[in-house]
Protein backbone atom coordinates (compact mmCIF):
# COMPACT_ATOMS: atom_id res chain seq x y z
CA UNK A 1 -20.45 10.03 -2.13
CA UNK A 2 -19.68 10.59 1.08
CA UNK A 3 -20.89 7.16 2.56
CA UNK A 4 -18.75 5.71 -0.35
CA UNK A 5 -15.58 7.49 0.76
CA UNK A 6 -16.06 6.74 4.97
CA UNK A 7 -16.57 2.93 3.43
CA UNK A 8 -13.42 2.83 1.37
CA UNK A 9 -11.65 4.22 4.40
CA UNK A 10 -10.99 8.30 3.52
CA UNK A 11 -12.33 8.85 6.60
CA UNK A 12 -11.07 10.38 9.78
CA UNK A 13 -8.03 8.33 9.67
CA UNK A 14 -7.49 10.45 6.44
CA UNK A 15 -7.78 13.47 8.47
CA UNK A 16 -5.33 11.79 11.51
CA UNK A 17 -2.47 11.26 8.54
CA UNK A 18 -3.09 15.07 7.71
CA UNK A 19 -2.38 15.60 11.70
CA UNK A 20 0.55 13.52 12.00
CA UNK A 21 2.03 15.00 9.50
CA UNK A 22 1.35 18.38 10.81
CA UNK A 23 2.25 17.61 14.10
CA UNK A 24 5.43 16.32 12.86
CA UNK A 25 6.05 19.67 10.66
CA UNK A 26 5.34 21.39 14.41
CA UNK A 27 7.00 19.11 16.89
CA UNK A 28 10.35 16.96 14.79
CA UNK A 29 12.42 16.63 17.82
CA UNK A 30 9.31 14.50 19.25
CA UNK A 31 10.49 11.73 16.23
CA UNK A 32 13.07 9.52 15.97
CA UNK A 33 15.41 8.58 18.51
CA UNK A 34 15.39 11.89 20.41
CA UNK A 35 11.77 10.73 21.24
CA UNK A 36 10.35 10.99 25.04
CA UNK A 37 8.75 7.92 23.65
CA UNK A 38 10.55 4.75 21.98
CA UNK A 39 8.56 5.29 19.05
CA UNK A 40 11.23 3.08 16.82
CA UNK A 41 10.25 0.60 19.56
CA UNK A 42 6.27 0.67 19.58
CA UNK A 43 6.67 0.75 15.90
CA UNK A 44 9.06 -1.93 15.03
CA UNK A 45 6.99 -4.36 17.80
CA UNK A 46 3.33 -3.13 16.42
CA UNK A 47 4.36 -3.81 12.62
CA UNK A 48 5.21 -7.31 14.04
CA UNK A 49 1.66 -7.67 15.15
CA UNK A 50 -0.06 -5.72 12.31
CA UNK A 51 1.62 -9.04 10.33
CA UNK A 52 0.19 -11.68 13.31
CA UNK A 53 -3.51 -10.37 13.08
CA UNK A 54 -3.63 -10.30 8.97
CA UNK A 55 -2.29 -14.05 9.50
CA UNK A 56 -4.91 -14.76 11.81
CA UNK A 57 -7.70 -13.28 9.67
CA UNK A 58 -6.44 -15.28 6.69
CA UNK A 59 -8.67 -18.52 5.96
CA UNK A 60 -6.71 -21.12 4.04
CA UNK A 61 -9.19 -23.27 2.58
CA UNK A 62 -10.76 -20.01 1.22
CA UNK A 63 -7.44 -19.57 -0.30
CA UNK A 64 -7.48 -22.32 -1.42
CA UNK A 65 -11.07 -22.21 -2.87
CA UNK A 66 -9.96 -19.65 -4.98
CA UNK A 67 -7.25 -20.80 -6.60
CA UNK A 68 -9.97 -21.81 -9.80
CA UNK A 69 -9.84 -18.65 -12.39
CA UNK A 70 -6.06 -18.89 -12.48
CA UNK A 71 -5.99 -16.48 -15.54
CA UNK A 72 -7.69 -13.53 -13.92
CA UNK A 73 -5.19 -14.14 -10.54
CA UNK A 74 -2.06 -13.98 -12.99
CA UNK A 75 -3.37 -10.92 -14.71
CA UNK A 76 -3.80 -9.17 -11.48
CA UNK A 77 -0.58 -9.94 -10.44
CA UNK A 78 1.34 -9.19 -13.25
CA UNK A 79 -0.02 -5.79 -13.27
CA UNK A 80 0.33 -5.18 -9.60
CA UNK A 81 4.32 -6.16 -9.56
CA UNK A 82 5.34 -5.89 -13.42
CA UNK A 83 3.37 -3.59 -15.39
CA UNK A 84 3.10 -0.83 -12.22
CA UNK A 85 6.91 -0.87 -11.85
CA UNK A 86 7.90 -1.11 -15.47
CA UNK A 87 5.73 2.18 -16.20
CA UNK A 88 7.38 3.95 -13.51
CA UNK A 89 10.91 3.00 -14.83
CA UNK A 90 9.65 4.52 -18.11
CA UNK A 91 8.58 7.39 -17.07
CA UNK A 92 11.73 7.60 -15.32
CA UNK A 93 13.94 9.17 -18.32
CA UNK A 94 11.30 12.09 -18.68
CA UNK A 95 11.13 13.34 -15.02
CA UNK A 96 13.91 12.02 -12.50
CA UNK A 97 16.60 14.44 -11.53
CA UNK A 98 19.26 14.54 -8.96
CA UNK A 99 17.06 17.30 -6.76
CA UNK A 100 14.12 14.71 -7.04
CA UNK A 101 16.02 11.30 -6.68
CA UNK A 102 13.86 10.76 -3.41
CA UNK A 103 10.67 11.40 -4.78
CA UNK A 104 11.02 9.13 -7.70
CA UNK A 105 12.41 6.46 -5.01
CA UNK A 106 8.53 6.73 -3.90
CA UNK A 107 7.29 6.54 -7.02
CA UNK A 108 8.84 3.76 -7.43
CA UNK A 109 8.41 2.20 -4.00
CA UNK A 110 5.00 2.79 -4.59
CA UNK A 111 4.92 0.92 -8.17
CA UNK A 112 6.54 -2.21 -6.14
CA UNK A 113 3.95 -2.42 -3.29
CA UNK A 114 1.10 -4.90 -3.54
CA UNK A 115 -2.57 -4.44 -3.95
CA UNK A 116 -4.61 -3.48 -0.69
CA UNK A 117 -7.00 -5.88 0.91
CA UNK A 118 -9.88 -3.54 2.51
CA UNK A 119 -10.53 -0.87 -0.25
CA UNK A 120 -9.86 -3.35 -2.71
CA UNK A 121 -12.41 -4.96 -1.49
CA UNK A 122 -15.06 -2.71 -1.03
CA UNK A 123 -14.88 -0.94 -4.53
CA UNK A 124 -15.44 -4.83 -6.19
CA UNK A 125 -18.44 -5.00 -3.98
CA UNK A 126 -19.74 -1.35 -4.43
CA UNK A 127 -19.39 -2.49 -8.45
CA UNK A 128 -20.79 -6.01 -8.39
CA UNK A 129 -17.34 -7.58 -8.94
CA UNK A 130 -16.24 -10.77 -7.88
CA UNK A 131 -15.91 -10.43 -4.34
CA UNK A 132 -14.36 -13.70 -3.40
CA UNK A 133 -11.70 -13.40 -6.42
CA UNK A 134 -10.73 -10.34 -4.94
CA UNK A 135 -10.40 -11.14 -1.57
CA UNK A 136 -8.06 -14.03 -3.35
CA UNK A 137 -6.00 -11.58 -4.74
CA UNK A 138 -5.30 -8.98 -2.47
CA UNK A 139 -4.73 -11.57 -0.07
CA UNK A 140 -1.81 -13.26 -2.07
CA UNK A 141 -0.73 -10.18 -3.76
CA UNK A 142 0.19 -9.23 0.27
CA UNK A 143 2.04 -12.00 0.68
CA UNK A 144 4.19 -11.86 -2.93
CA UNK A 145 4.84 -7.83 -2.20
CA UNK A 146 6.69 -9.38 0.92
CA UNK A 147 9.46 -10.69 -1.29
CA UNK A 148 8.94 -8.95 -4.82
CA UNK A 149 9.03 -5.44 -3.27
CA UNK A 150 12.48 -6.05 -1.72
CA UNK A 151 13.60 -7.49 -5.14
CA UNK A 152 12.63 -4.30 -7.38
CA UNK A 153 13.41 -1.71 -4.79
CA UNK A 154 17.29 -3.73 -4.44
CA UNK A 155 17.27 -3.04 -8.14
CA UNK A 156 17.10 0.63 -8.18
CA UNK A 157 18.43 1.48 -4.97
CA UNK A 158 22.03 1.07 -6.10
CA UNK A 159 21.20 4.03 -9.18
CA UNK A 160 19.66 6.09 -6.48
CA UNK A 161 20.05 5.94 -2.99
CA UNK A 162 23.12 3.41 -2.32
CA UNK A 163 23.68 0.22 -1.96
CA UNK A 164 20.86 -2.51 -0.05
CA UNK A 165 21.35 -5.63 1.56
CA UNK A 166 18.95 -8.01 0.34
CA UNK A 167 20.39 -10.30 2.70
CA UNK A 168 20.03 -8.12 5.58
CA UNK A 169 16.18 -7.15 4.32
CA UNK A 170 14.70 -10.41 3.73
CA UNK A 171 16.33 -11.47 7.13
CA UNK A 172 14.48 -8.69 8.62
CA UNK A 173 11.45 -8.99 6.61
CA UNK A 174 10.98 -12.78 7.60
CA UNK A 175 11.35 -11.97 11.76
CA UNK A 176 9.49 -9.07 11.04
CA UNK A 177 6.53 -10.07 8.44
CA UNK A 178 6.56 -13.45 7.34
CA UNK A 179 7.11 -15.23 10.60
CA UNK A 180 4.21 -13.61 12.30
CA UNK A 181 1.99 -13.86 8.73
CA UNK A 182 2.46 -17.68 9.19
CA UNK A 183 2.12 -18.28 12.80
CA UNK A 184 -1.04 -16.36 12.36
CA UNK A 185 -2.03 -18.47 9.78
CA UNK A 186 -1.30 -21.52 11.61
CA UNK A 187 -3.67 -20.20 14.77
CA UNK A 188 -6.58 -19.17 12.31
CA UNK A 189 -8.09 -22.74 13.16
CA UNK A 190 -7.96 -21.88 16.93
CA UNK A 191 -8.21 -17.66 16.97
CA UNK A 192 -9.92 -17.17 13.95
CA UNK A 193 -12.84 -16.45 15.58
CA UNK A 194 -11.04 -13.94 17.92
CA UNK A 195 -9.89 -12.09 15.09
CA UNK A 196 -13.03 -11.59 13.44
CA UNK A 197 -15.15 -10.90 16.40
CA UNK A 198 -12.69 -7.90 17.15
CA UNK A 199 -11.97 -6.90 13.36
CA UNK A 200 -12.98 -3.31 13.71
CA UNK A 201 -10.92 -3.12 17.13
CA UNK A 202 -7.84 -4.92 15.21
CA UNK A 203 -8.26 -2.80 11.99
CA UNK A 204 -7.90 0.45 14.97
CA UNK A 205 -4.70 -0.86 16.21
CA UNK A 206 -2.79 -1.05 12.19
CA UNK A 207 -4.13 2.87 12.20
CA UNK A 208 -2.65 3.50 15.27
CA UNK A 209 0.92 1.87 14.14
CA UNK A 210 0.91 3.46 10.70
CA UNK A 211 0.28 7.10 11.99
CA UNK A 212 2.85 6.38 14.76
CA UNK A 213 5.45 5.31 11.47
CA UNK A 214 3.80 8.32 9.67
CA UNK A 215 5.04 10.85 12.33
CA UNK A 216 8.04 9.47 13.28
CA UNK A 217 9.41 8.70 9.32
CA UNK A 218 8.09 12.76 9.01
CA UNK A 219 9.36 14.04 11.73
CA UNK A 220 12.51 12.93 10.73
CA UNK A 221 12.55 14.00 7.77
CA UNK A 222 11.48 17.90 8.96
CA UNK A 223 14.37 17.68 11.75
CA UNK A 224 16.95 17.18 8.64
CA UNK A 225 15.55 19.39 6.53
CA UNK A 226 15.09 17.28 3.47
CA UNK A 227 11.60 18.99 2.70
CA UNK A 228 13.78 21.95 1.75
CA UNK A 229 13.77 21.64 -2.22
CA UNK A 230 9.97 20.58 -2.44
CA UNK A 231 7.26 23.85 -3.23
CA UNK A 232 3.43 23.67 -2.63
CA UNK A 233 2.87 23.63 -6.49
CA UNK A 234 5.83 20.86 -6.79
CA UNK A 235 3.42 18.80 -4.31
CA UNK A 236 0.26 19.13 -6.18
CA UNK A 237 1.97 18.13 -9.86
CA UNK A 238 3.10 15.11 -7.48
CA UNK A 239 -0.17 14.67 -6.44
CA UNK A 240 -1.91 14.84 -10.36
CA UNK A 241 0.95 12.84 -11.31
CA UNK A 242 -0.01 10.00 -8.78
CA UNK A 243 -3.43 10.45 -10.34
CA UNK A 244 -2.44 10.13 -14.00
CA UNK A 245 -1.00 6.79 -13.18
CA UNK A 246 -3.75 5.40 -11.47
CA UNK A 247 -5.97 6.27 -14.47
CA UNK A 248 -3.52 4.88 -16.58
CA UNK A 249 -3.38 1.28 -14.94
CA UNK A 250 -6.86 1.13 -14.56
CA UNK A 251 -7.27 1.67 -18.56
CA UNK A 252 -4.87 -1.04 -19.03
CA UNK A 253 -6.39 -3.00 -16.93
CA UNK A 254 -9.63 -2.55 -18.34
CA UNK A 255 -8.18 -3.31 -21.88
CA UNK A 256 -6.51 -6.29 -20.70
CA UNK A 257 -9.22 -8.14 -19.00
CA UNK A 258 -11.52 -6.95 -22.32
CA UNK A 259 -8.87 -8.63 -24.54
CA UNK A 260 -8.80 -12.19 -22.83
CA UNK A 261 -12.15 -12.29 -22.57
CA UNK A 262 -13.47 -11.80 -19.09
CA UNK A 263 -17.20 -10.90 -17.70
CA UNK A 264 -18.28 -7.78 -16.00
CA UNK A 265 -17.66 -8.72 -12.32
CA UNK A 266 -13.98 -10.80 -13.18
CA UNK A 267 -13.57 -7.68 -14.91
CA UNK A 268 -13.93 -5.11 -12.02
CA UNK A 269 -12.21 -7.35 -10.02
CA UNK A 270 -8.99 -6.97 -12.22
CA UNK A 271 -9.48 -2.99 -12.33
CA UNK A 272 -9.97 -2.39 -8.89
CA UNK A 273 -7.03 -5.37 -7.32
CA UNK A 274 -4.51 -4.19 -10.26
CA UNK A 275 -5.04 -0.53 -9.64
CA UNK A 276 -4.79 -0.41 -5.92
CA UNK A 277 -1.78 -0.06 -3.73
CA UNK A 278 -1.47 -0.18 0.14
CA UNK A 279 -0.83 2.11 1.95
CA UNK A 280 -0.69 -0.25 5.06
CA UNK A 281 2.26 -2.12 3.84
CA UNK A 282 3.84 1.24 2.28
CA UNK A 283 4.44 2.44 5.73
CA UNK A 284 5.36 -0.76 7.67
CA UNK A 285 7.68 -2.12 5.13
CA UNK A 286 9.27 1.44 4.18
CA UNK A 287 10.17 0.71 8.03
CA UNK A 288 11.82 -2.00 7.52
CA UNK A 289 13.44 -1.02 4.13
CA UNK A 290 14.56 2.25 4.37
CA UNK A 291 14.61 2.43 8.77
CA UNK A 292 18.12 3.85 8.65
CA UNK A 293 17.09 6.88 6.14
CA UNK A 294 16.14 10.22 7.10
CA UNK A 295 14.54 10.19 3.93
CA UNK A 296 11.76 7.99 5.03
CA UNK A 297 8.85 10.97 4.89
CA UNK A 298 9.68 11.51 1.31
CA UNK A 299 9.60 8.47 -0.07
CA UNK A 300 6.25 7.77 1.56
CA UNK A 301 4.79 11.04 0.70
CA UNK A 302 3.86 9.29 -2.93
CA UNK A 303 2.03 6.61 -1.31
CA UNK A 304 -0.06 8.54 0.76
CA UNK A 305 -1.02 10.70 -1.91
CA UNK A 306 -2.06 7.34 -4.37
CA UNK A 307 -3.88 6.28 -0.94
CA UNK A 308 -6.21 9.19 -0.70
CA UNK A 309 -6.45 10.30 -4.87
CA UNK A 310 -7.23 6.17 -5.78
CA UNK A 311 -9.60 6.01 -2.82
CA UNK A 312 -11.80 9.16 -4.17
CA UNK A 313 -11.39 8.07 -7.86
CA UNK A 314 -12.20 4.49 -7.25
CA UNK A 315 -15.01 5.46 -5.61
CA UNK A 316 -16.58 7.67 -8.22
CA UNK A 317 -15.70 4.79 -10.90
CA UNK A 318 -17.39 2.01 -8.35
CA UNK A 319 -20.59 3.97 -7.69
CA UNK A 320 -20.88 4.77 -11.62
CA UNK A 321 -20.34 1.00 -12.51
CA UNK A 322 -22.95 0.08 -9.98
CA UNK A 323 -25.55 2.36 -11.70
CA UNK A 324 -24.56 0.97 -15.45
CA UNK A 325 -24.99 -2.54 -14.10
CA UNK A 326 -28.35 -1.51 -12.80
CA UNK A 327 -29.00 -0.24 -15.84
């Protein structure tokens, strides 16, 4: 289990979150613009080139390739950007309050994100999924979240936290995201190699930039106090709450790909792209999105919790579908 975890990624940049956070909680006027260090500057410049690299990486004839089982992608993505956000606006009625507006901002930010590439990833091929379909999927799904995430959260954010300027955000999120994503794409012919010779080097550097957003979004947030109304025990019902929902997309997703009729490896595919979320993208566009909020280390605070509970759940589900397959 432990092999299965350090290749999903809860590994010791699990442990590094943990520390930022803490070192946040013990050093706050280290973050923000108080900083010795232009953090808002290293950040804004290294989520620029987070988006340049996953360009690079990205093959387009692959994508291309895998445009075939156009049923199974639609699936996926419906559940990733409808069904994950329309649960989480149900669910709203039963536990959002005034004290918890925040919170449920994450939940919901969360709900809106796209699927994860890596982990993704590694749980189809842990299960004997279809690894290319997924690769397909978490690839686009990337790519959507940069333009459906901005949509829902403009939706909400005027009930909760204030008017947004979807002007203002896609402007940023195209300089920011979607230029570099394509100019990356448009060197793969000529770097491509570059970028996978130093994947592991690459995959180092987005680490680096989230726990740099990670500190300085919680930092923040402990400088202004907005911590204040959250308990231990409110934390952990967060945390089993973030749980129950990724057990309950991954039974609708499970019933859903059952229904139209898919086989065992399109199958896990669907369960393990629909369920995921990523964390990556969580933290570099809640940078963009919500910059100008002190707010920023609660409304990732549900992410990160999905990020660690779906990487130890999807694990145990992977490993135990790799054994019934055997079987």
């Amino acid at each position: 289990m432990k092999s299965l975890l350090e290749k999903a990624g809860l590994n010791s940049f699990f442990f590094c979150l943990i520390g930022a956070i803490v070192f946040a909680y013990l050093k706050p006027e280290w973050a923000g613009e108080a900083s010795p260090v232009p953090l808002d500057n290293i950040a804004y410049w290294g989520v620029t080139l987070i988006f340049f690299f996953y360009g690079l990486k990205l093959n387009f004839q692959k994508l291309k390739e895998g445009l075939m089982n156009w049923k199974m992608h639609i699936l996926i993505q419906c559940i990733t950007f409808i069904v994950f956000p329309v649960l989480v606006l149900i669910f709203k009625t039963f536990f959002y309050t005034d004290t918890y507006s925040q919170v449920w901002l994450g939940i919901f930010y969360l709900a809106a994100l796209p699927s994860t590439v890596s982990s993704s990833v590694v749980m189809i091929s842990i299960a004997k999924g279809n690894i290319p379909a997924g690769i397909f999927n978490a690839s686009i799904s990337s790519i959507l979240g940069i333009f459906i995430t901005p949509v829902w959260m403009t939706a909400v954010m005027d009930k909760v936290d204030g008017d947004m300027d979807m002007a203002s955000v896609l402007t940023k999120l195209c300089i920011q995201v979607l230029v570099p994503i394509i100019l990356g794409l448009l060197l793969n012919r000529y770097l491509g190699g570059f970028a996978g010779k130093y994947k592991k080097l690459l995959g180092q550097f987005d680490q680096l930039i989230i726990l740099i957003i990670v500190f300085n979004s919680f930092g923040e947030s402990f400088a202004n106090k907005v911590f204040e109304p959250y308990s231990i025990q409110f934390i952990l019902v967060l945390a089993a709450c973030m749980m129950a929902l990724f057990f309950l997309v991954y039974s609708l997703s499970l019933f859903a790909s059952r229904k139209l009729g898919f086989n065992d490896a399109d199958t896990v595919t669907v369960i393990f792209c629909g369920s995921k979320k990523s964390l990556v993208q969580g933290a570099v566009m809640g940078a963009v999105l919500f910059g100008h909020s002190n707010n920023l280390g609660v409304i990732l605070l549900p992410i990160m919790l999905y990020h660690a509970l779906q990487l130890m759940a999807g694990s145990a589900i992977a490993q135990r579908m790799a054994l019934m397959r055997k079987d």
